[in-house]
C-alpha atoms as a PDB file:
ATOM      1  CA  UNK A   1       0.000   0.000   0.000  1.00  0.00           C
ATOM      2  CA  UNK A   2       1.363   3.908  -0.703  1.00  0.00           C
ATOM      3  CA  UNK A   3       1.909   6.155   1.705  1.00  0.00           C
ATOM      4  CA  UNK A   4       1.166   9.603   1.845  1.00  0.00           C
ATOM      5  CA  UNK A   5       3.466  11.887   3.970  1.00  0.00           C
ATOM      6  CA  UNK A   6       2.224  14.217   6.533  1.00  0.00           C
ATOM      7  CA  UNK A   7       2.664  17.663   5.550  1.00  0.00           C
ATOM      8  CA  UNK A   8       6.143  18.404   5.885  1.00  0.00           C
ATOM      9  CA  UNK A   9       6.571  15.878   8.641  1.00  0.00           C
ATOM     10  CA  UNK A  10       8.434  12.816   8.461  1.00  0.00           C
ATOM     11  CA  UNK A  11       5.655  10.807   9.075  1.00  0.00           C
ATOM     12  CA  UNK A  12       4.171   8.794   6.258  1.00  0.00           C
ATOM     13  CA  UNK A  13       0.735   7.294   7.056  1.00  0.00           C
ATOM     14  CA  UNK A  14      -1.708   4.644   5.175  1.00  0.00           C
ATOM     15  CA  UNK A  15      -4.415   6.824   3.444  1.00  0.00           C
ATOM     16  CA  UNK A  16      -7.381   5.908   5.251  1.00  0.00           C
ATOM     17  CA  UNK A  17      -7.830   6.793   9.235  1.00  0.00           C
ATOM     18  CA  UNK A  18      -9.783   5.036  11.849  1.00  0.00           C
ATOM     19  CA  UNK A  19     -12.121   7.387  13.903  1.00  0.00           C
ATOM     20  CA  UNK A  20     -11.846   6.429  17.643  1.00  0.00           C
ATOM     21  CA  UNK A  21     -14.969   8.145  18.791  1.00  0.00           C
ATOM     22  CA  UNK A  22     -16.671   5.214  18.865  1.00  0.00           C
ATOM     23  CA  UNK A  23     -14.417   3.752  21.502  1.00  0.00           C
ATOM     24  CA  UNK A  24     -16.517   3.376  24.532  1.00  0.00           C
ATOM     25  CA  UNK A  25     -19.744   4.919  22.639  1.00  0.00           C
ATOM     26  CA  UNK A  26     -21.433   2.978  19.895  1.00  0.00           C
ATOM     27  CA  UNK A  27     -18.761   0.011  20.660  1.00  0.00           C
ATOM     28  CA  UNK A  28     -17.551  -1.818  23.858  1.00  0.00           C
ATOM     29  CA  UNK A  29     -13.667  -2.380  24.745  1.00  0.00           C
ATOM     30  CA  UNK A  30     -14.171  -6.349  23.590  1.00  0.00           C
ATOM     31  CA  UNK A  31     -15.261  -4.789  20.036  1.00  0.00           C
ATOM     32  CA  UNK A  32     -12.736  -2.224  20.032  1.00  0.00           C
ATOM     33  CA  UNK A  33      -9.796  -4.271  20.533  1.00  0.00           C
ATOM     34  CA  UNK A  34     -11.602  -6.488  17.695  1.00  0.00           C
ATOM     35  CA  UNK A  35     -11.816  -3.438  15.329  1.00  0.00           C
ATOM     36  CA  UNK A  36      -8.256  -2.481  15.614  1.00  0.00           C
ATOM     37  CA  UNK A  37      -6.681  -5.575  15.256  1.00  0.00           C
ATOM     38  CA  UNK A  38      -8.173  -5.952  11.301  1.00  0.00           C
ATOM     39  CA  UNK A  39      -7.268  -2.511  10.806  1.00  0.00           C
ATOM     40  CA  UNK A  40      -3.635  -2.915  11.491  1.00  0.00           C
ATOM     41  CA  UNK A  41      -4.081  -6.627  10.126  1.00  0.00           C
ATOM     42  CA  UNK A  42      -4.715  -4.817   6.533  1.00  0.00           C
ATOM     43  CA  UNK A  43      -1.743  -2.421   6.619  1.00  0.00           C
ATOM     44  CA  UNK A  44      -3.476   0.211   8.322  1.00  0.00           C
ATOM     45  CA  UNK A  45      -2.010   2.261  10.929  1.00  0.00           C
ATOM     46  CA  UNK A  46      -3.508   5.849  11.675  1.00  0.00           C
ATOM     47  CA  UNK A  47      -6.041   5.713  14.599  1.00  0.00           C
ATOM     48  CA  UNK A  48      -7.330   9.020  15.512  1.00  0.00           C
ATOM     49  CA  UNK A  49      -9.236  10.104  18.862  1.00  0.00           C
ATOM     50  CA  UNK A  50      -9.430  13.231  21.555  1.00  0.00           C
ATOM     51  CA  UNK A  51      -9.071  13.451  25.333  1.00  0.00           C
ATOM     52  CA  UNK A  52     -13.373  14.348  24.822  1.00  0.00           C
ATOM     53  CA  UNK A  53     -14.431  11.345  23.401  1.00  0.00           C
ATOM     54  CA  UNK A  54     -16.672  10.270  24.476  1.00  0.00           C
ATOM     55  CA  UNK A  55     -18.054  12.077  26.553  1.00  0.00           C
ATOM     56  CA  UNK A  56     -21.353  13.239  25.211  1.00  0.00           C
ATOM     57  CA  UNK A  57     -22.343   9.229  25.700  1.00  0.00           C
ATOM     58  CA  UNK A  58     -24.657   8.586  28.765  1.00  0.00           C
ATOM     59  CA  UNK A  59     -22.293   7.904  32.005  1.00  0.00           C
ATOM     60  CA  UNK A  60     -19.013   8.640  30.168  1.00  0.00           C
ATOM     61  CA  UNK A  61     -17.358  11.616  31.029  1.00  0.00           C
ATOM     62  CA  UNK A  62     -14.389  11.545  28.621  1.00  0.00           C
ATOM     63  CA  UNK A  63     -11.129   9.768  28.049  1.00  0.00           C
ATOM     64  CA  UNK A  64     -12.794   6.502  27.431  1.00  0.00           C
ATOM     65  CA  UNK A  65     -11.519   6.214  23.718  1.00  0.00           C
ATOM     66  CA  UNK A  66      -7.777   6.947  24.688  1.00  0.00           C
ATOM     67  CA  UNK A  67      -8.085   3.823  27.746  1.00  0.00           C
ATOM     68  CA  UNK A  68      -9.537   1.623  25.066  1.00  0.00           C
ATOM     69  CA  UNK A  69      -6.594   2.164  22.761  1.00  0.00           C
ATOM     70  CA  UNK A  70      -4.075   2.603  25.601  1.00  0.00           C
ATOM     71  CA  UNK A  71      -5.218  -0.623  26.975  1.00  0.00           C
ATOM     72  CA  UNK A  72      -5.602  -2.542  23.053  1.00  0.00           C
ATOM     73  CA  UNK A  73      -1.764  -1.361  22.348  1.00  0.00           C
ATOM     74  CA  UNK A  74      -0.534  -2.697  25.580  1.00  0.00           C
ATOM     75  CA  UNK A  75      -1.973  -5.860  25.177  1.00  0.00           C
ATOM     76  CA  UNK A  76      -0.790  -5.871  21.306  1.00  0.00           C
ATOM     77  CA  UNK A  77       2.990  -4.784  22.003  1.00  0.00           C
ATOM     78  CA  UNK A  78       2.546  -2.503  19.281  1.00  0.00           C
ATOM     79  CA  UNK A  79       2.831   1.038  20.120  1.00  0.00           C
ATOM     80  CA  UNK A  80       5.437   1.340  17.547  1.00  0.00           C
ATOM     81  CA  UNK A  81       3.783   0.212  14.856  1.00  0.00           C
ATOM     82  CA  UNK A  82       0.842   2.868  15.634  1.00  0.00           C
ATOM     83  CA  UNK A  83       0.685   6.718  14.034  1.00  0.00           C
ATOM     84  CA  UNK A  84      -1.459   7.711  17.170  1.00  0.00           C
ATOM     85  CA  UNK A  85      -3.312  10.926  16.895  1.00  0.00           C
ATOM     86  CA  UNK A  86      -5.299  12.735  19.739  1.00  0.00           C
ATOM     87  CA  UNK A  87      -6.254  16.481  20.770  1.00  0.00           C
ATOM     88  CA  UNK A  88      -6.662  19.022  23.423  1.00  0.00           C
ATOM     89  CA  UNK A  89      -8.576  21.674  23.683  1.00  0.00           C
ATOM     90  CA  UNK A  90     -11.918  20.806  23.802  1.00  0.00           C
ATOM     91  CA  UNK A  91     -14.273  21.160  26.658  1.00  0.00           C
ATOM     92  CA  UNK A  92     -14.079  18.538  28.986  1.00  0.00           C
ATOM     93  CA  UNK A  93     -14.253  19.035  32.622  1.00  0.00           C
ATOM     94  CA  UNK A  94     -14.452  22.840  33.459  1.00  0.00           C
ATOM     95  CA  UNK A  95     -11.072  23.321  34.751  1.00  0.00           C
ATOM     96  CA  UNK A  96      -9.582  21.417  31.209  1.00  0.00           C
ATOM     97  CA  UNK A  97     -10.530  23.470  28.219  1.00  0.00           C
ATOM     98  CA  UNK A  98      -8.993  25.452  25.796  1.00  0.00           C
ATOM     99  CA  UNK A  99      -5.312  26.101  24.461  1.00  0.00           C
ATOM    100  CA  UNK A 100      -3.422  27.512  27.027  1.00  0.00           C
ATOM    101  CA  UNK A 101      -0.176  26.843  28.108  1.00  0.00           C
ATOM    102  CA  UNK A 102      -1.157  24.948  31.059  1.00  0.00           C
ATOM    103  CA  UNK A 103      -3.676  22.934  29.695  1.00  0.00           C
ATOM    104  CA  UNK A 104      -1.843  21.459  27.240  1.00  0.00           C
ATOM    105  CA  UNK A 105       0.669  20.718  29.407  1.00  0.00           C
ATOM    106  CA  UNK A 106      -1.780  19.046  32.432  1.00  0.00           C
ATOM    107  CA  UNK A 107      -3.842  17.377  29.068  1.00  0.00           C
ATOM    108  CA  UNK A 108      -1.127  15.620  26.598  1.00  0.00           C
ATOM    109  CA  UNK A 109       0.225  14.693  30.177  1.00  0.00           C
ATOM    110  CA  UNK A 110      -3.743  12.646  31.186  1.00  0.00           C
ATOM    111  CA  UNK A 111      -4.084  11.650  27.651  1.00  0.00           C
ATOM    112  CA  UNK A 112      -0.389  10.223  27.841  1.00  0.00           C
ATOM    113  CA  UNK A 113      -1.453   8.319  31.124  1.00  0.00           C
ATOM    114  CA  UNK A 114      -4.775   7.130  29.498  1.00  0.00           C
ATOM    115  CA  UNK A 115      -2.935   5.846  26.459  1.00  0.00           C
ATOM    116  CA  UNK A 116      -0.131   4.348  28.216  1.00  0.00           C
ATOM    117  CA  UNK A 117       2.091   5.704  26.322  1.00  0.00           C
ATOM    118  CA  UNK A 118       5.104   7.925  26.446  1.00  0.00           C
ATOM    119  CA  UNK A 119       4.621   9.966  22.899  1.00  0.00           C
ATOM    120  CA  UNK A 120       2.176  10.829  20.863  1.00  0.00           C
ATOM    121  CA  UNK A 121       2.622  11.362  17.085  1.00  0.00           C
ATOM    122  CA  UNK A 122       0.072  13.722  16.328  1.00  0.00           C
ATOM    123  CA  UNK A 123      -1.609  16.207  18.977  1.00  0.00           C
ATOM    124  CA  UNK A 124      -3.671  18.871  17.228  1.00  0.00           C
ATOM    125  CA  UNK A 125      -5.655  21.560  18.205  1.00  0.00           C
ATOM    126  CA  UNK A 126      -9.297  20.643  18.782  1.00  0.00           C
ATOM    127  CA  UNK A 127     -10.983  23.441  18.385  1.00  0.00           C
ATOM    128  CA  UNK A 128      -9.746  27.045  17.854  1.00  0.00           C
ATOM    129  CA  UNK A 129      -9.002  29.533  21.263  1.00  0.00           C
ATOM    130  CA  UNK A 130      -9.603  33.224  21.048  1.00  0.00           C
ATOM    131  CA  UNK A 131      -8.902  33.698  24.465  1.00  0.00           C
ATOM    132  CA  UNK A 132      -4.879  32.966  23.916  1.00  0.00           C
ATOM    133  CA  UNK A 133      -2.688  33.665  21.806  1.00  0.00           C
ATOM    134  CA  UNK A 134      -1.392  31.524  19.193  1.00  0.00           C
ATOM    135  CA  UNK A 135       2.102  32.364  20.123  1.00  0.00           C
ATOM    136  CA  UNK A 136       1.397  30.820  23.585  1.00  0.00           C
ATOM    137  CA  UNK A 137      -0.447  27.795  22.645  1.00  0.00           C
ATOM    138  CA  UNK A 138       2.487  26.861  20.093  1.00  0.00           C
ATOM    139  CA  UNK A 139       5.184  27.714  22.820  1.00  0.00           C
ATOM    140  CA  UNK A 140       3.201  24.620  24.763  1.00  0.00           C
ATOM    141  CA  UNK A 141       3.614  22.898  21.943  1.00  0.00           C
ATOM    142  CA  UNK A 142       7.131  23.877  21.502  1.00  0.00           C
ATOM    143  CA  UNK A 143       7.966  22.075  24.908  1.00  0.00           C
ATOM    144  CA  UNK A 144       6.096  19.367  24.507  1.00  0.00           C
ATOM    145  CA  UNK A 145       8.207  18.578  21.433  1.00  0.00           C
ATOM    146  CA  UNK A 146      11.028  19.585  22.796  1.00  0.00           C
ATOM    147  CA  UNK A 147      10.709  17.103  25.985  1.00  0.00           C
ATOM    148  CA  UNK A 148       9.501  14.140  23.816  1.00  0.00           C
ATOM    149  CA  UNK A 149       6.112  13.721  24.362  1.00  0.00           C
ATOM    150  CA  UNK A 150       4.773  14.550  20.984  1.00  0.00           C
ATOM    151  CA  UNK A 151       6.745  13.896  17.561  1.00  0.00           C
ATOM    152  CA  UNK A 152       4.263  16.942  15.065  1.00  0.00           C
ATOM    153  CA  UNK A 153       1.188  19.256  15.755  1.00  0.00           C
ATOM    154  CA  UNK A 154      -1.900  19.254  13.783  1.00  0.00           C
ATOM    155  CA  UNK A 155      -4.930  21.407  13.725  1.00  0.00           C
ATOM    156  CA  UNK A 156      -8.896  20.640  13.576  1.00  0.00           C
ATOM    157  CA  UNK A 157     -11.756  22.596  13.262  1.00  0.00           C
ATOM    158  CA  UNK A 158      -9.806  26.488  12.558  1.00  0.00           C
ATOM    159  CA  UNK A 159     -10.951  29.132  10.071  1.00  0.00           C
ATOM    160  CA  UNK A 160      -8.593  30.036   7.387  1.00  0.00           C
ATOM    161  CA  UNK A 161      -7.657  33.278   8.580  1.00  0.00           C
ATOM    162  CA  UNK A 162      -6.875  31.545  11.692  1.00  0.00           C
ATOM    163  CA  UNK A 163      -5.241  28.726  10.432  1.00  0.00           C
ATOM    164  CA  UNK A 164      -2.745  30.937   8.597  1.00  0.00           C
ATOM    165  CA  UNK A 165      -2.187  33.275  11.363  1.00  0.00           C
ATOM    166  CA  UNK A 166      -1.091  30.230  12.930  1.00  0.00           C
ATOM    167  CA  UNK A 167       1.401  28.979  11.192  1.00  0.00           C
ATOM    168  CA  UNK A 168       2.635  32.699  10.223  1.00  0.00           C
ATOM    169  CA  UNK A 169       3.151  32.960  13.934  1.00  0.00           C
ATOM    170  CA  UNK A 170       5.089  29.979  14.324  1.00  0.00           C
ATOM    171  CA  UNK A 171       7.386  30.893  11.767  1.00  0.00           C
ATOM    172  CA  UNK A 172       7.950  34.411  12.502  1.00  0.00           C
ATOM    173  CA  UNK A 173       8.822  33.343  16.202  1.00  0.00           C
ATOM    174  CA  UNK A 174      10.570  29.544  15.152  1.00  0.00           C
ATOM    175  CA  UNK A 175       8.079  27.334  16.912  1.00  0.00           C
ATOM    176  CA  UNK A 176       7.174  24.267  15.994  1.00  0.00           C
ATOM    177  CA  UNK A 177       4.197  25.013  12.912  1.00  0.00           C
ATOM    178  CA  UNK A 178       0.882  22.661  12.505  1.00  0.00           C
ATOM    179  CA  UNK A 179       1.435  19.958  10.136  1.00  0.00           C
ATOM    180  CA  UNK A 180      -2.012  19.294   9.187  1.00  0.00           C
ATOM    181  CA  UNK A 181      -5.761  20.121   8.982  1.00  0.00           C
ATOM    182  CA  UNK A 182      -8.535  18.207  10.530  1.00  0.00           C
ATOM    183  CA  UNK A 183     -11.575  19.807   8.908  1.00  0.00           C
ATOM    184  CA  UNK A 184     -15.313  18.648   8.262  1.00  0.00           C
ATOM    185  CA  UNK A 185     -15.085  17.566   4.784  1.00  0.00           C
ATOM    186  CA  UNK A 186     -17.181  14.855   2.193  1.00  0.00           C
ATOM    187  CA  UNK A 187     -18.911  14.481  -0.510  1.00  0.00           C
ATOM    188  CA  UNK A 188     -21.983  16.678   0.770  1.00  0.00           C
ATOM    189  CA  UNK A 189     -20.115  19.082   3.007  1.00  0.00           C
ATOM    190  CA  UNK A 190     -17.709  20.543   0.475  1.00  0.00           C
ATOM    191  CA  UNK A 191     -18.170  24.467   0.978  1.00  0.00           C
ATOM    192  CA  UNK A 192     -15.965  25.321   4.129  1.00  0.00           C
ATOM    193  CA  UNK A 193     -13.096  23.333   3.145  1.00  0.00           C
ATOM    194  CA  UNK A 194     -12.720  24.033  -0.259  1.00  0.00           C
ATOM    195  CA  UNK A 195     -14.031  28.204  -0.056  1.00  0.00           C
ATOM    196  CA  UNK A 196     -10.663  28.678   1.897  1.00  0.00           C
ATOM    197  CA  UNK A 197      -9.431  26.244   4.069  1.00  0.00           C
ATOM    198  CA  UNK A 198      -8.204  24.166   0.740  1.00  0.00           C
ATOM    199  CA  UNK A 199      -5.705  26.952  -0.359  1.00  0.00           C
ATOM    200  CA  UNK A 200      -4.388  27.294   2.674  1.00  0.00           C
ATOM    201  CA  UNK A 201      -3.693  23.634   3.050  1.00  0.00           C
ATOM    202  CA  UNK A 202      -1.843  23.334   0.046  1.00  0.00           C
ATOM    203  CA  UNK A 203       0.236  26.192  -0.353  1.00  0.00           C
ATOM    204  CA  UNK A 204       1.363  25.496   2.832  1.00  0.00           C
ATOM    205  CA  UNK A 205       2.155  21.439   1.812  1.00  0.00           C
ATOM    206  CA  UNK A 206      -0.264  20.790   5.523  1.00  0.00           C
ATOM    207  CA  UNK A 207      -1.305  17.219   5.410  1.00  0.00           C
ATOM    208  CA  UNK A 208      -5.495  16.788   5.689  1.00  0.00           C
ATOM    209  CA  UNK A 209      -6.880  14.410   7.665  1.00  0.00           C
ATOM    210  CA  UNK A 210     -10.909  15.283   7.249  1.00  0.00           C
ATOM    211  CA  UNK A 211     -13.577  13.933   9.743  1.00  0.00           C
ATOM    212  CA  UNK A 212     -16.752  12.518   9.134  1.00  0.00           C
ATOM    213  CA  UNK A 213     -15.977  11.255   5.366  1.00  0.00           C
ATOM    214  CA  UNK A 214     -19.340   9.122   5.250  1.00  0.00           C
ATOM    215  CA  UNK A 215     -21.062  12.246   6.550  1.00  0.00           C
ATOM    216  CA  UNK A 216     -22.350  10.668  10.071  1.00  0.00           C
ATOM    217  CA  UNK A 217     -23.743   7.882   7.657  1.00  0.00           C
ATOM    218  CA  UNK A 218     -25.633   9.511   5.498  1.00  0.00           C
ATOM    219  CA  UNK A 219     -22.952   8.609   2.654  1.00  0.00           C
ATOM    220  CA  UNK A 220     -23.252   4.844   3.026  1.00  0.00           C
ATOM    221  CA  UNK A 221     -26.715   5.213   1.604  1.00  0.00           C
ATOM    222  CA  UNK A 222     -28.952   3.299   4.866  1.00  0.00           C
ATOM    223  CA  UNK A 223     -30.374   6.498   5.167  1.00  0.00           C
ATOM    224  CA  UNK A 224     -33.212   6.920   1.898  1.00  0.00           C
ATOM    225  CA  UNK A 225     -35.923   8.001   3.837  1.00  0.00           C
ATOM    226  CA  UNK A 226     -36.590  10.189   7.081  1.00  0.00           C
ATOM    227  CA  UNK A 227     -38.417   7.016   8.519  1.00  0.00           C
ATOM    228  CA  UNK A 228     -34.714   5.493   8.559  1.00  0.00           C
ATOM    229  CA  UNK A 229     -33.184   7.877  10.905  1.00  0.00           C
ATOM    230  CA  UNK A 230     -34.520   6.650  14.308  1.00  0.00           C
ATOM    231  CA  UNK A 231     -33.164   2.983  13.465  1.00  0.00           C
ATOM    232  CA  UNK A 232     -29.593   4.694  14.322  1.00  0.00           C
ATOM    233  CA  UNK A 233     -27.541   6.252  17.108  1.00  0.00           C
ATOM    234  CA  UNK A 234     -26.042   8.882  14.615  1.00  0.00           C
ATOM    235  CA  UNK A 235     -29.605   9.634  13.084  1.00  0.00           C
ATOM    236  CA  UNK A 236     -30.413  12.581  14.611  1.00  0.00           C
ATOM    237  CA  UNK A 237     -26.790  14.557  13.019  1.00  0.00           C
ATOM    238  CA  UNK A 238     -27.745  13.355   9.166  1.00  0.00           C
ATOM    239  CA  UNK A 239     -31.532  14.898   9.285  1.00  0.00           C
ATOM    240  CA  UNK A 240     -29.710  18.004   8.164  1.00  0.00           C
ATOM    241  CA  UNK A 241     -28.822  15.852   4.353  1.00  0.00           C
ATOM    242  CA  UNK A 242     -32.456  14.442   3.589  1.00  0.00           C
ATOM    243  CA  UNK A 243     -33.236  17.360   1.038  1.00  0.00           C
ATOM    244  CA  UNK A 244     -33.068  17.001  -3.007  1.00  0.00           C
ATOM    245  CA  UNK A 245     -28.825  17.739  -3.016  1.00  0.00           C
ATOM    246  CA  UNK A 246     -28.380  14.750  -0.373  1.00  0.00           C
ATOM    247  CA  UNK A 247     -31.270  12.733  -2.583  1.00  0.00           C
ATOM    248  CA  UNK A 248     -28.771  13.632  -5.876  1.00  0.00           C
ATOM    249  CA  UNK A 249     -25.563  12.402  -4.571  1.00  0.00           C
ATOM    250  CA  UNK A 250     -26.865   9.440  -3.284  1.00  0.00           C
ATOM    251  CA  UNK A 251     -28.216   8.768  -7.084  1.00  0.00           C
ATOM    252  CA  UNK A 252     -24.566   9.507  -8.491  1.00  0.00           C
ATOM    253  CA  UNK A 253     -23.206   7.157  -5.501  1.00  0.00           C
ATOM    254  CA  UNK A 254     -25.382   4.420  -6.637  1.00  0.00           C
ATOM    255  CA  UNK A 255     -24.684   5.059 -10.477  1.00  0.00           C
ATOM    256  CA  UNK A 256     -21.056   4.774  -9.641  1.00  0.00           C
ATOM    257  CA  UNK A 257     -21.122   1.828  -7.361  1.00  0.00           C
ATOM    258  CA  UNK A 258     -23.114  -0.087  -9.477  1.00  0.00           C
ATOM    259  CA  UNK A 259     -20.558   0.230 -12.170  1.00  0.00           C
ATOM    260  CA  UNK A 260     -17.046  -0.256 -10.075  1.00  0.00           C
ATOM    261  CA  UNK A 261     -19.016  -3.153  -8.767  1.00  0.00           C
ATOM    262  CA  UNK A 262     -18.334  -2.024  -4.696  1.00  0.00           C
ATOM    263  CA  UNK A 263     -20.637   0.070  -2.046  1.00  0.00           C
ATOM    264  CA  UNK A 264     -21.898   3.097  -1.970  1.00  0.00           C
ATOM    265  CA  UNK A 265     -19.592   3.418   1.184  1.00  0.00           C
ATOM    266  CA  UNK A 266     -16.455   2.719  -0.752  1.00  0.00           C
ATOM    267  CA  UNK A 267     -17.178   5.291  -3.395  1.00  0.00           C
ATOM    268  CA  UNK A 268     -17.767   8.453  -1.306  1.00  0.00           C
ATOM    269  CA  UNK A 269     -14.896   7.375   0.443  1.00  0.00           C
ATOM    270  CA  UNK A 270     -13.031   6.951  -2.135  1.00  0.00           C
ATOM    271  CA  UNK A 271     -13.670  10.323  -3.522  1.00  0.00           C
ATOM    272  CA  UNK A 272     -12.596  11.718  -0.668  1.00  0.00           C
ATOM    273  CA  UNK A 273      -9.183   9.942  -1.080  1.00  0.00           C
ATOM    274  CA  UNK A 274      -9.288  11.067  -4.382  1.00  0.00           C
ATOM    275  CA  UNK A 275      -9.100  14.703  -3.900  1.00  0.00           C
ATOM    276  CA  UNK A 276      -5.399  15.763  -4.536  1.00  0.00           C
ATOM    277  CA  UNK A 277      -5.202  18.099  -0.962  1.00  0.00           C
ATOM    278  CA  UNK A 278      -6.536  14.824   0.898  1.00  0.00           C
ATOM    279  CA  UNK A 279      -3.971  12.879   3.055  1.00  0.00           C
ATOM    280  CA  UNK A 280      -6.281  10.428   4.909  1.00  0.00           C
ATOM    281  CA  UNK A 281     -10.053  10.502   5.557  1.00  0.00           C
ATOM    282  CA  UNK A 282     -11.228   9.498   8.728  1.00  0.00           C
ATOM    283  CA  UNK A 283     -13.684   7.320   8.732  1.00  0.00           C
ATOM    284  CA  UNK A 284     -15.130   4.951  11.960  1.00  0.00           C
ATOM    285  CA  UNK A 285     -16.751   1.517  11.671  1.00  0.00           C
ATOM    286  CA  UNK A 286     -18.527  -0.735  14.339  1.00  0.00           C
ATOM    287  CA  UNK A 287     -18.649  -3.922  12.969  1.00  0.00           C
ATOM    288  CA  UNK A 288     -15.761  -5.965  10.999  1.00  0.00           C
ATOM    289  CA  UNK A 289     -17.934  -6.331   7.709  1.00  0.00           C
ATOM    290  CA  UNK A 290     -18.186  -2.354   7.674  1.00  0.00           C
ATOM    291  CA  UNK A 291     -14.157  -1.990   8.484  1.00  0.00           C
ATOM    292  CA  UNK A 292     -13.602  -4.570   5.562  1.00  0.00           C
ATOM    293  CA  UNK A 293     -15.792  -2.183   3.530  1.00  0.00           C
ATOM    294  CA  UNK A 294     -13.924   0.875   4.055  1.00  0.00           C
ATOM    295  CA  UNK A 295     -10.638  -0.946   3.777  1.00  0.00           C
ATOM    296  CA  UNK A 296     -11.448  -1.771   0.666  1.00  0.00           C
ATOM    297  CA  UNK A 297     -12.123   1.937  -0.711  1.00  0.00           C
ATOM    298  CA  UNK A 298      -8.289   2.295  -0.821  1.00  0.00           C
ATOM    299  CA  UNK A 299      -8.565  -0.083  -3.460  1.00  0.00           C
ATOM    300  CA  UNK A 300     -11.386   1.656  -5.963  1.00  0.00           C
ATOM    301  CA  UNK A 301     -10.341   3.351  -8.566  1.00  0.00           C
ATOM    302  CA  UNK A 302     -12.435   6.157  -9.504  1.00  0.00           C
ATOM    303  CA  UNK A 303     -12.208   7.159 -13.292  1.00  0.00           C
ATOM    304  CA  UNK A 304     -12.695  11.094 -14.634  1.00  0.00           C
ATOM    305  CA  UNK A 305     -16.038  10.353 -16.002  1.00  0.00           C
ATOM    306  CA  UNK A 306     -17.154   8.989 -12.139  1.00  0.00           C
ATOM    307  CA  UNK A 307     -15.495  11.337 -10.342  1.00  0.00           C
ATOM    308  CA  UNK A 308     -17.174  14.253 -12.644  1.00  0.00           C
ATOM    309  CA  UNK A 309     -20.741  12.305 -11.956  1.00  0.00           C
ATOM    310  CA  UNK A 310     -20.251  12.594  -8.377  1.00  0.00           C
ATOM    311  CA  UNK A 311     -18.919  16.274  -8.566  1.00  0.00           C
ATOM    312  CA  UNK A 312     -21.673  17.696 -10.525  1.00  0.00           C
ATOM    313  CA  UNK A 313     -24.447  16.092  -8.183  1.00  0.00           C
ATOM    314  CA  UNK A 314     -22.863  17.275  -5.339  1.00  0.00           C
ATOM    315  CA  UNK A 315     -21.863  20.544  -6.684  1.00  0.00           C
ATOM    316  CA  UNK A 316     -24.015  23.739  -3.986  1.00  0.00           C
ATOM    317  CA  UNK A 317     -26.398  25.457  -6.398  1.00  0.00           C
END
């Protein structure tokens, strides 16, 4: 299998990424463990997660993704076969939120505990911070670098203006610069990434690494009518595609799966793979026969004339 380097980073990764909010949500640690052991067993080896996940799930109250992996990679031996990517920054206990200098430090040091680890490879920014500076929240980063603990930063969920302020920041003062982008990004939600965030990406070579590929599900096509979202956890976050652009794509998704012969799955996915600023997609699965699925959208080849058919249906009018 290729790899695709990381931005400017020496770190070359598979190009599809497992999402690890699942872990201790829609999946238990017995099916975890059982989830990650096919996806390294097919060459893959990009897990991402966050110190908040999950903790939006009844009786969790975060960290329960990074103790599922911490405790999976400890039982595998395999922690340096891993590209292990987590974040900081969101809002999890009240005391532990935001970019400041000394959350990051007391975070990367809980989510280091939780993952029983010593390093992490990637540690982006969850969420943007107005209320620091980005000078200070890459001088964090700077020392966490410095001491070992992380090997290159990434960023998820920033503006373009704030993304580049970033990384002109970094520069000007020699800190250690994002790597990569962690933005929303599919077949259906196209606008924000590729308005701005897109040009930003590439003429600074930043690796992208976009969430929610399948678009919360929508994109694997067991969503065709609005009777279909209560008969899933996630069915409440793809209401927002049942309209006559979501109906269209899932038309060009079934045109082009029926001719490369694979699922509707593997085509948006592989579209997303597809687009030259793309590194890895991230994309989560809770059964093996839906992992083997989205393994296998590394392999399809989409043509010009399918890639156009999917483009033009899922073009905003």
């Amino acid at each position: 299998m290729k790899k695709r380097k990381l931005g400017n980073s020496n770190i070359e990764v598979a190009p599809l990424m497992f999402g690890g909010n699942i872990f201790g949500w829609t999946v238990d640690e017995k099916t975890s463990f059982k989830l990650l052991d096919a996806f390294m067993g097919g060459g893959f080896d990009f897990i991402d997660t966050a110190d908040v996940y999950s903790a939006w799930a009844p009786g969790n109250k975060g960290g329960e993704s990074e103790v599922i992996i911490g405790k999976w990679m400890k039982a595998r031996n395999n922690r340096s076969k891993v590209i292990l990517a987590t974040k900081v920054g969101h809002d999890l206990v009240p005391e532990m939120k935001g970019l400041s200098k000394k959350n990051i430090h007391l975070a990367v040091d809980a989510s280091l505990k939780r993952l029983q680890t010593d390093y992490i490879d990637l540690y982006q920014s969850h969420k943007d911070d107005l209320t620091v500076s980005v000078e200070e929240t890459h001088e964090a980063y700077s020392e966490l670098i410095r001491a070992g603990k992380v090997r290159v930063i990434g960023a998820s969920n920033f503006t373009a203006p704030r993304l580049s302020e970033s990384l002109a920041a970094s520069e000007r003062k020699h800190l250690p610069g994002y790597q990569c982008l962690q933005p929303l990004y599919n077949l259906y939600d196209r606008q924000d990434y590729e308005a701005e965030l897109e040009a930003v990406c590439e003429k600074n070579n930043l690796g992208v690494i976009p969430y929610f590929s399948l678009g919360s599900g929508f994109l694997t096509g067991k969503y065709r009518t609005t009777a279909d979202l209560a008969k899933y956890p996630r069915g409440s976050r793809v209401e927002k595609y049942m309209n006559d652009r979501g109906m269209a794509i899932l038309k060009a998704l079934d045109q082009v799966s029926a001719a490369k012969h694979c699922t509707v799955a593997q085509v948006a996915v592989a579209w997303v793979i597809a687009r030259p600023s793309i590194t890895a997609p991230i994309a989560s699965a809770t059964t093996l026969e839906q992992l083997e699925g989205l393994m296998g959208a590394t392999r399809v080849q989409l043509d010009s004339e399918s890639m156009k058919l999917l483009n033009s249906a899922s073009q905003l009018s």
